[in-house]
C-alpha atoms as a PDB file:
ATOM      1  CA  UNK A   1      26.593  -0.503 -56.812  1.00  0.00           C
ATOM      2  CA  UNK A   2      24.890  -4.042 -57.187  1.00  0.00           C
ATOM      3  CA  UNK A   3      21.528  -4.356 -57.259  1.00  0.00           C
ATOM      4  CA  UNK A   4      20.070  -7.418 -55.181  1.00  0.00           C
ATOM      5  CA  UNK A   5      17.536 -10.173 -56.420  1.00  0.00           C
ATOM      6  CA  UNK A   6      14.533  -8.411 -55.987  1.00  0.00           C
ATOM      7  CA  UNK A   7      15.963  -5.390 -58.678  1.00  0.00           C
ATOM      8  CA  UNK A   8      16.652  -2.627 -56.125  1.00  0.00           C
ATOM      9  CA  UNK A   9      19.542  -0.965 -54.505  1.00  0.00           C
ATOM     10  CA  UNK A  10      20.326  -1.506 -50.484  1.00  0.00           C
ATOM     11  CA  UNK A  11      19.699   1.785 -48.505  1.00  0.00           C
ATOM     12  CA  UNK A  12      22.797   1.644 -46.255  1.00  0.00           C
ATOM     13  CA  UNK A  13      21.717   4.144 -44.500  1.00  0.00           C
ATOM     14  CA  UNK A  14      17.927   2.487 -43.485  1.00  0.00           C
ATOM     15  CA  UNK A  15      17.799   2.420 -39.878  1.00  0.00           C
ATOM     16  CA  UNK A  16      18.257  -1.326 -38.359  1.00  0.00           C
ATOM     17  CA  UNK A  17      14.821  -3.179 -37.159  1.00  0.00           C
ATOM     18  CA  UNK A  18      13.157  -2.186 -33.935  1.00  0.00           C
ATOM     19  CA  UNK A  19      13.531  -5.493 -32.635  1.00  0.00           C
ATOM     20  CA  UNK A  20      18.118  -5.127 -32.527  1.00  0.00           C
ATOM     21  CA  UNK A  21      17.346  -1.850 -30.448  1.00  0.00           C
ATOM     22  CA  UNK A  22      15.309  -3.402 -28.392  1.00  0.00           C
ATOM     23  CA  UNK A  23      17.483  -6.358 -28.138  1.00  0.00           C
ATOM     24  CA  UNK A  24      20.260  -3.549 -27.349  1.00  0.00           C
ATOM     25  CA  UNK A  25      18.560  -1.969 -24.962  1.00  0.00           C
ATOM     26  CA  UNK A  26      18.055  -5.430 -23.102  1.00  0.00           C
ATOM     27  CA  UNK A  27      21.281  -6.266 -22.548  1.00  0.00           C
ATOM     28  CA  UNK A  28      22.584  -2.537 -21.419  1.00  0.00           C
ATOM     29  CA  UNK A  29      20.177  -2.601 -18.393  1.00  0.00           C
ATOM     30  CA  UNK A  30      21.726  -5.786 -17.374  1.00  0.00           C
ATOM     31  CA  UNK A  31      24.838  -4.434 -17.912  1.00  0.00           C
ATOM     32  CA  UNK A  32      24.062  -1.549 -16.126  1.00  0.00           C
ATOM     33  CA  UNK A  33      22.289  -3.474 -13.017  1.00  0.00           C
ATOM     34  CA  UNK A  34      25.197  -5.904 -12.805  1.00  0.00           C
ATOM     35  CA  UNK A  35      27.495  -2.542 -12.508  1.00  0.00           C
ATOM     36  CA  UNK A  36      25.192  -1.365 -10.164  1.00  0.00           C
ATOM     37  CA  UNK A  37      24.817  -4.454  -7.528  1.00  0.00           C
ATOM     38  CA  UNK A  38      28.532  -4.908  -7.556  1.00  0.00           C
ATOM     39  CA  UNK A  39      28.914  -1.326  -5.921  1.00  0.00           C
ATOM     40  CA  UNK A  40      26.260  -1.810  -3.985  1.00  0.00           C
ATOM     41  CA  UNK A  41      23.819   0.070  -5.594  1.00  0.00           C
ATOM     42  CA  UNK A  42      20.931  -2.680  -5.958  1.00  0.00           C
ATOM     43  CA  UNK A  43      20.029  -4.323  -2.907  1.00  0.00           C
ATOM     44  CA  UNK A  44      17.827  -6.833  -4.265  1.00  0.00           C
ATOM     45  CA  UNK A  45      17.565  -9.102  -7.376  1.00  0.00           C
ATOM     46  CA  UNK A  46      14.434  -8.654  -9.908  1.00  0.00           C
ATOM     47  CA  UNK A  47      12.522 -11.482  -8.547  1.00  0.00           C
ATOM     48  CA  UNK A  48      12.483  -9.618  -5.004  1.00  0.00           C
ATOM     49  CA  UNK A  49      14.910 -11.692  -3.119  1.00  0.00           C
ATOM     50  CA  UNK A  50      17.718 -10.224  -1.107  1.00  0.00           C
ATOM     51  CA  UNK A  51      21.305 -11.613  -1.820  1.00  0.00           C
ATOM     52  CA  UNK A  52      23.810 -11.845  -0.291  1.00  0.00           C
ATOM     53  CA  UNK A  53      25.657  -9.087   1.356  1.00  0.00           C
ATOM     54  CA  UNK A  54      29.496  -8.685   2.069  1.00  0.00           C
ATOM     55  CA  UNK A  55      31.614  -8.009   5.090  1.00  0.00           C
ATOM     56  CA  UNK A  56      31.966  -4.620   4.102  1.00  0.00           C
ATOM     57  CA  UNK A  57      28.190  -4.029   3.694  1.00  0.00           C
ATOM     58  CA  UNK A  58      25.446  -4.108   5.956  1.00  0.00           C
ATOM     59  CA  UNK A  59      21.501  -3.911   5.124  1.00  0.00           C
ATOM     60  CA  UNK A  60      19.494  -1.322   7.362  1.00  0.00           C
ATOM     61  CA  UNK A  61      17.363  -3.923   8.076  1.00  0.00           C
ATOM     62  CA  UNK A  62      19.928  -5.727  10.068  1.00  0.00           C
ATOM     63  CA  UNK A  63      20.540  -2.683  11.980  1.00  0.00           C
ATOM     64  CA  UNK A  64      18.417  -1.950  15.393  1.00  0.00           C
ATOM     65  CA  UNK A  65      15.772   0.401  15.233  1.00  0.00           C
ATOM     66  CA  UNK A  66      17.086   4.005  15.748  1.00  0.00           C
ATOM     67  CA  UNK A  67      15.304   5.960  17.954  1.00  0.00           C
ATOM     68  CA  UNK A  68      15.283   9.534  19.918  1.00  0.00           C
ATOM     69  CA  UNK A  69      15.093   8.074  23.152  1.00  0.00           C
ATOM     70  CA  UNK A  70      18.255   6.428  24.772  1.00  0.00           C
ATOM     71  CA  UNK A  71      19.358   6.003  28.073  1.00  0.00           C
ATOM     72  CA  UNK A  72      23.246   7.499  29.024  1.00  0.00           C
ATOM     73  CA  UNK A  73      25.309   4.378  29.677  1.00  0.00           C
ATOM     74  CA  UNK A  74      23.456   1.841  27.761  1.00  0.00           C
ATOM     75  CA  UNK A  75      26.895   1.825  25.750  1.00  0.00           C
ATOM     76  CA  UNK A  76      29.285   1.680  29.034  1.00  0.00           C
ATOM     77  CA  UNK A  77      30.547  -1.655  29.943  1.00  0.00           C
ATOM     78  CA  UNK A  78      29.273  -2.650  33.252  1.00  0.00           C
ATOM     79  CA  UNK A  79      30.589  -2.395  36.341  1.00  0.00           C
ATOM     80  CA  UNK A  80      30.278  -1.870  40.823  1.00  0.00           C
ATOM     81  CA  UNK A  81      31.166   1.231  42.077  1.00  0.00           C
ATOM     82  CA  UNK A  82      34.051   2.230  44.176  1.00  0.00           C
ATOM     83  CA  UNK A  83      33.879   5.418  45.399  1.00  0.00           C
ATOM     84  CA  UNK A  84      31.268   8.543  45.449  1.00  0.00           C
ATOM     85  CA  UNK A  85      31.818  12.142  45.530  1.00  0.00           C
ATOM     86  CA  UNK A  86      29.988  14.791  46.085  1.00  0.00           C
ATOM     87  CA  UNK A  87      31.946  17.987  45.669  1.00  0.00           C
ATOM     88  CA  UNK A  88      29.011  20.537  47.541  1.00  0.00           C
ATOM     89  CA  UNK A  89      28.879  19.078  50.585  1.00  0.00           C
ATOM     90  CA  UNK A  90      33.062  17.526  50.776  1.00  0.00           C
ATOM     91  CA  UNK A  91      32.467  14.223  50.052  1.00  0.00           C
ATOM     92  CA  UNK A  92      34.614  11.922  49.008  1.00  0.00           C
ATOM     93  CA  UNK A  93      34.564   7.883  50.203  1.00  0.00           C
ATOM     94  CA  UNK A  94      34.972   4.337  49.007  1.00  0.00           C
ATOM     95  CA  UNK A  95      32.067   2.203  48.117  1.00  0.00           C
ATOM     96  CA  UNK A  96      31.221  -1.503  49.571  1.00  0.00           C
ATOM     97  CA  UNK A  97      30.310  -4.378  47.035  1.00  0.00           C
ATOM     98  CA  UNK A  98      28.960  -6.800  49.433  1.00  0.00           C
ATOM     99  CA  UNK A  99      26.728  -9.770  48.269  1.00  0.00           C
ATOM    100  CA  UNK A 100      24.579 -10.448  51.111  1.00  0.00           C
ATOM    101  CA  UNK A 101      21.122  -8.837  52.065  1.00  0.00           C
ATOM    102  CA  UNK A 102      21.933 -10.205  55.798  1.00  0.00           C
ATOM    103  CA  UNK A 103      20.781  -6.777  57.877  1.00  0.00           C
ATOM    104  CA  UNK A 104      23.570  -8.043  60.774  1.00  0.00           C
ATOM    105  CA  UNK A 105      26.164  -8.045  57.942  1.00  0.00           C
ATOM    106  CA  UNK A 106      25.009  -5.095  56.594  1.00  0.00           C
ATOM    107  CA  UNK A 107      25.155  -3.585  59.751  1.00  0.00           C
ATOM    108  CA  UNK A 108      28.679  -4.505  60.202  1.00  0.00           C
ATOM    109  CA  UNK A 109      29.836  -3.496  56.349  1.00  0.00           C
ATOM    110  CA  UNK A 110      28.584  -0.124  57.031  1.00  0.00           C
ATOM    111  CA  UNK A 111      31.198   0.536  59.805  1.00  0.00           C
ATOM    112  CA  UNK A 112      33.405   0.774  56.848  1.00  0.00           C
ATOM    113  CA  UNK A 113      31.372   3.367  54.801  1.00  0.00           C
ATOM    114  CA  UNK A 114      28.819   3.361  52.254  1.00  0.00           C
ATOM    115  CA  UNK A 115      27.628   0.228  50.966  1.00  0.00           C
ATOM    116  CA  UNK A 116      25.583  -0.683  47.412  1.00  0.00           C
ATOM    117  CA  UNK A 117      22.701  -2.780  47.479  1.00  0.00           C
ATOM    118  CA  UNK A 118      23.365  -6.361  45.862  1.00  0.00           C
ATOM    119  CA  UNK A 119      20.095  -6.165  44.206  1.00  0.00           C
ATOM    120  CA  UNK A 120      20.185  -2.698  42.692  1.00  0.00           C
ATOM    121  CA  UNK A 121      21.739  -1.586  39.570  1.00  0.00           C
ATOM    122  CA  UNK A 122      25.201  -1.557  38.864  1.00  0.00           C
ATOM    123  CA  UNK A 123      26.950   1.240  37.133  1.00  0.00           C
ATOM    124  CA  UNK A 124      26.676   1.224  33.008  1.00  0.00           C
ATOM    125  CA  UNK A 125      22.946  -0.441  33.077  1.00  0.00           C
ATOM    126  CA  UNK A 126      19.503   0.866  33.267  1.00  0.00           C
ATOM    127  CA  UNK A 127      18.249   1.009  36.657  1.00  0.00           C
ATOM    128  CA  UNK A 128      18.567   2.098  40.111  1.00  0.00           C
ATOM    129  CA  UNK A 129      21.920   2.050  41.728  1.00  0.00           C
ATOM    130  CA  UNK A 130      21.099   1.986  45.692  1.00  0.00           C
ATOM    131  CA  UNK A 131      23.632   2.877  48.215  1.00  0.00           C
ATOM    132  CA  UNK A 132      23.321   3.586  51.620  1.00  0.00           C
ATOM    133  CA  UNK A 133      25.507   4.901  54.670  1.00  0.00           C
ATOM    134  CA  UNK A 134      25.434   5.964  58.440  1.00  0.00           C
ATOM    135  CA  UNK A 135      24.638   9.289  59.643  1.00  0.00           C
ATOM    136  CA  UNK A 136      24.978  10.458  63.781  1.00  0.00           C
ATOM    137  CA  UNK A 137      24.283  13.809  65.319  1.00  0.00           C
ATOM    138  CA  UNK A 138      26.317  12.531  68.359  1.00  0.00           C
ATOM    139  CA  UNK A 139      28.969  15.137  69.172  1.00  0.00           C
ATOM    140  CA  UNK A 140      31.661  12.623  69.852  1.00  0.00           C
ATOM    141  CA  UNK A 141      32.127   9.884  67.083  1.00  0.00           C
ATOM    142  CA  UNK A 142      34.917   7.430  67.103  1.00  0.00           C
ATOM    143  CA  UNK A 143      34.389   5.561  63.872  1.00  0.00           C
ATOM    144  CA  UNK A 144      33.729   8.484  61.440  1.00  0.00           C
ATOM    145  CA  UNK A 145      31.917   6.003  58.925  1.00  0.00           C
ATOM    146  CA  UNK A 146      28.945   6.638  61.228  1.00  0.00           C
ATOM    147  CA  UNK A 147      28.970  10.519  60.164  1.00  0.00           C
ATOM    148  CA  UNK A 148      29.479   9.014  56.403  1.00  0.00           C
ATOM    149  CA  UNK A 149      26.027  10.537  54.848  1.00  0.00           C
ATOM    150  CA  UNK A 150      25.767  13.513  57.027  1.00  0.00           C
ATOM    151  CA  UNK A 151      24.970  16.099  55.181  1.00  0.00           C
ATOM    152  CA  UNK A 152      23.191  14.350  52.101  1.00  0.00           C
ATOM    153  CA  UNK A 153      20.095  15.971  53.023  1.00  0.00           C
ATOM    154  CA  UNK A 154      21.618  19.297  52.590  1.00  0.00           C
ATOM    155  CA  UNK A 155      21.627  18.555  48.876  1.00  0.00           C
ATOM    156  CA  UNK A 156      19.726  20.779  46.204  1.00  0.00           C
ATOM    157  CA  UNK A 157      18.627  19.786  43.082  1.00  0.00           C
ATOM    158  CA  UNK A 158      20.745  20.253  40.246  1.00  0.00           C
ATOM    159  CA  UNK A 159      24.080  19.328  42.782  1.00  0.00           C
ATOM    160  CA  UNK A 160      26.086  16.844  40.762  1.00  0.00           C
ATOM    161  CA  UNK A 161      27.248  13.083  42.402  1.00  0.00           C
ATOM    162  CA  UNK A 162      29.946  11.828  40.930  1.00  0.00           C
ATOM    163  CA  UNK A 163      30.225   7.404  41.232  1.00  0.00           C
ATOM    164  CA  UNK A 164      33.120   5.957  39.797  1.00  0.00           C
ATOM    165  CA  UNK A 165      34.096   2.364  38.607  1.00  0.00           C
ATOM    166  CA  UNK A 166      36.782   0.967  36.652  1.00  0.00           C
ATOM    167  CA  UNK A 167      38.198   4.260  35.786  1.00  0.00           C
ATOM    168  CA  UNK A 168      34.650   5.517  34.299  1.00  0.00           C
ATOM    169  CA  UNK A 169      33.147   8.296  35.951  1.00  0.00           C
ATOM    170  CA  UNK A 170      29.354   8.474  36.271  1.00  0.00           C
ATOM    171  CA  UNK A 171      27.872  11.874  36.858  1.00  0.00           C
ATOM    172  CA  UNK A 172      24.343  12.082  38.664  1.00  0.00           C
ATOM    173  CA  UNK A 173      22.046  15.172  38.872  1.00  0.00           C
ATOM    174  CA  UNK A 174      20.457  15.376  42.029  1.00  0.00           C
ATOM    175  CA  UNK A 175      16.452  15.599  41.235  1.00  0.00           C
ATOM    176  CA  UNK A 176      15.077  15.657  45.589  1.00  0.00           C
ATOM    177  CA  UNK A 177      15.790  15.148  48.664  1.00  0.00           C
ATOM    178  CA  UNK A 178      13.316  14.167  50.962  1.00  0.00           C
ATOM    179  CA  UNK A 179      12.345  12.491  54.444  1.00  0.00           C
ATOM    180  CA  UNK A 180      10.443   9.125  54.287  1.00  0.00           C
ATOM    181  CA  UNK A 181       9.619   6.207  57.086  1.00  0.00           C
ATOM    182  CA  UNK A 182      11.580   3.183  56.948  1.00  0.00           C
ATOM    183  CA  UNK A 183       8.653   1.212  57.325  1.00  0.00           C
ATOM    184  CA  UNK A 184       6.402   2.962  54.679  1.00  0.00           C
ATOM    185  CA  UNK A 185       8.940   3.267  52.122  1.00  0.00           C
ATOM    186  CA  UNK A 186       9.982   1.346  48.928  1.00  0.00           C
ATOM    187  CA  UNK A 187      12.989   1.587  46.501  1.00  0.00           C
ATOM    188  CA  UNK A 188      12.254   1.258  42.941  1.00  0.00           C
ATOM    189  CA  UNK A 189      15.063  -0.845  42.158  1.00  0.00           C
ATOM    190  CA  UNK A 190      13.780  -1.706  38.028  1.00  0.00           C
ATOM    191  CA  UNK A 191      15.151   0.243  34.867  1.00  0.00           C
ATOM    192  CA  UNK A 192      11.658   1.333  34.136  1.00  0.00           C
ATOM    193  CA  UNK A 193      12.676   4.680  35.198  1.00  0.00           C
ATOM    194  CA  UNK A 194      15.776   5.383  33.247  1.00  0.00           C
ATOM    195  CA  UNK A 195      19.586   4.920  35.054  1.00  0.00           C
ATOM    196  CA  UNK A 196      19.010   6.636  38.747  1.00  0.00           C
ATOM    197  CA  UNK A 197      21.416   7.013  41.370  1.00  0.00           C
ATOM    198  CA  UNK A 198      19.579   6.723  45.242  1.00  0.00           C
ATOM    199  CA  UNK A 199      21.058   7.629  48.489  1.00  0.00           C
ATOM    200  CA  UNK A 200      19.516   6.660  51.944  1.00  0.00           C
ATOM    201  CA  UNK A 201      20.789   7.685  55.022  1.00  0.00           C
ATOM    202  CA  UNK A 202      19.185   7.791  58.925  1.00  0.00           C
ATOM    203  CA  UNK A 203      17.130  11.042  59.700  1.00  0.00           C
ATOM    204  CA  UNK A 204      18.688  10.737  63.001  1.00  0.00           C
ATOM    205  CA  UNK A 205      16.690  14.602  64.562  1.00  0.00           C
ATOM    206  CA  UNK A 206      13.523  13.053  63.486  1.00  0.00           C
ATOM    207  CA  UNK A 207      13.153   9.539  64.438  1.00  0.00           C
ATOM    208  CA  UNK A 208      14.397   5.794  64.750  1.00  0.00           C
ATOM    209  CA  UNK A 209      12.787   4.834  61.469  1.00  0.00           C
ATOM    210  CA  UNK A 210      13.278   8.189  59.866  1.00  0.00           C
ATOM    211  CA  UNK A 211      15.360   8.523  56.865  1.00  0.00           C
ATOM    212  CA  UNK A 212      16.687  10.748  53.705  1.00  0.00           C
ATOM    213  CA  UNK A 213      15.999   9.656  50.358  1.00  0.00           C
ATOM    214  CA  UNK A 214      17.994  11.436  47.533  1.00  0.00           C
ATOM    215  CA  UNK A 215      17.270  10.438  43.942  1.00  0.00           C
ATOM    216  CA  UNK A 216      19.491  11.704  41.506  1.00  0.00           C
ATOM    217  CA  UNK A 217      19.461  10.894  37.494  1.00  0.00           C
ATOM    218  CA  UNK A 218      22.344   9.776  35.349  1.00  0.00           C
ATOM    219  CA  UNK A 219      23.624  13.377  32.951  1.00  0.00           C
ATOM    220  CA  UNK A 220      27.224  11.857  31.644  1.00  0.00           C
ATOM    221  CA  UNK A 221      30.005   9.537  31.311  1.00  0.00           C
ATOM    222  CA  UNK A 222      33.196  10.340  31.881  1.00  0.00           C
END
């Protein structure tokens, strides 16, 4: 074996300077972060900037804040209802769109059945979805429409109310019934109370400007 200028052998088996490890090391962790970011694995560059993201990918922070508390139906598309049923008490009748707050319309759309009011919720939003319908204690009726909420106020709590719309079926839980004045009363028509179903009706054995109230909350979709 030669010997060099200085008049000593090379150790082949000296270990190499720190400086090519560390220079080694360097360029794995790149390696190893660019392998890393193109699965997905490093969602931000070194200098703390976020880049780009693909189709396929989304950041959490893009996503809405998840919560425990959710309202049934936020998800539903929305739409007016066309019929209500209420199985424990035989129900079963079409439901009136009509886009006037007119009380001589109204009057004359309820000859027809029940009717929702314009203003209150439709079906698949938060809010209160309002609809109202005769009730007589006459013994002879001609137009049956006028017996149409009858027997609302024989509701309990816990009786389901079935609304339907568009081929969705939305299932109410009946919370009370009770008896209110007409002139004393108001409908909390605003979502600030979850998605709420309320039926009105005349309380025809009390008086003129007596009426049933039924609130009932939202429990499904079907």
């Amino acid at each position: 074996m030669s010997t060099n200028h200085l008049g000593f052998e090379p150790n082949i088996s000296q270990k190499p300077p720190l400086r090519v490890f560390f220079a080694a090391s360097i360029v794995m962790f790149f390696l190893t972060l660019s392998a890393a970011d193109s699965v997905g694995f490093v969602p931000c560059s070194l200098d703390g900037t976020c880049g780009e993201v693909s189709s396929e990918n989304v950041r959490l922070s893009n996503l809405p804040e998840l919560s425990v508390e959710s309202v049934e139906g936020d998800s539903q598309a929305v739409t007016l209802p066309d019929r209500i049923v209420i199985p424990a008490i035989g129900l079963d009748l079409n439901v009136q769109n009509p886009s006037t707050r007119d009380i001589a319309a109204l009057d004359t759309v309820l000859k027809n059945g029940p009717v929702r009011y314009v203003d209150s919720a439709k079906l698949g939003e938060k809010g209160n979805v309002l609809i109202f319908a005769h009730s007589s204690r006459l013994p002879v009726v001609r137009n049956q429409m006028f017996r149409a909420f009858n027997r609302v106020y024989e509701l309990s709590p816990g009786d389901t109310i079935t609304v339907t719309g568009e081929g969705k079926s939305y299932v109410y839980s009946v919370l009370y019934v009770r008896s209110g004045n007409a002139d004393d009363e108001i409908i909390d028509l605003s979502p600030k109370q979850g998605t709420r179903l309320t039926l009105v009706t005349c309380d025809t054995l009390t008086s003129k400007e007596s009426r049933w109230i039924l609130e009932a909350e939202l429990i499904g979709v079907l």
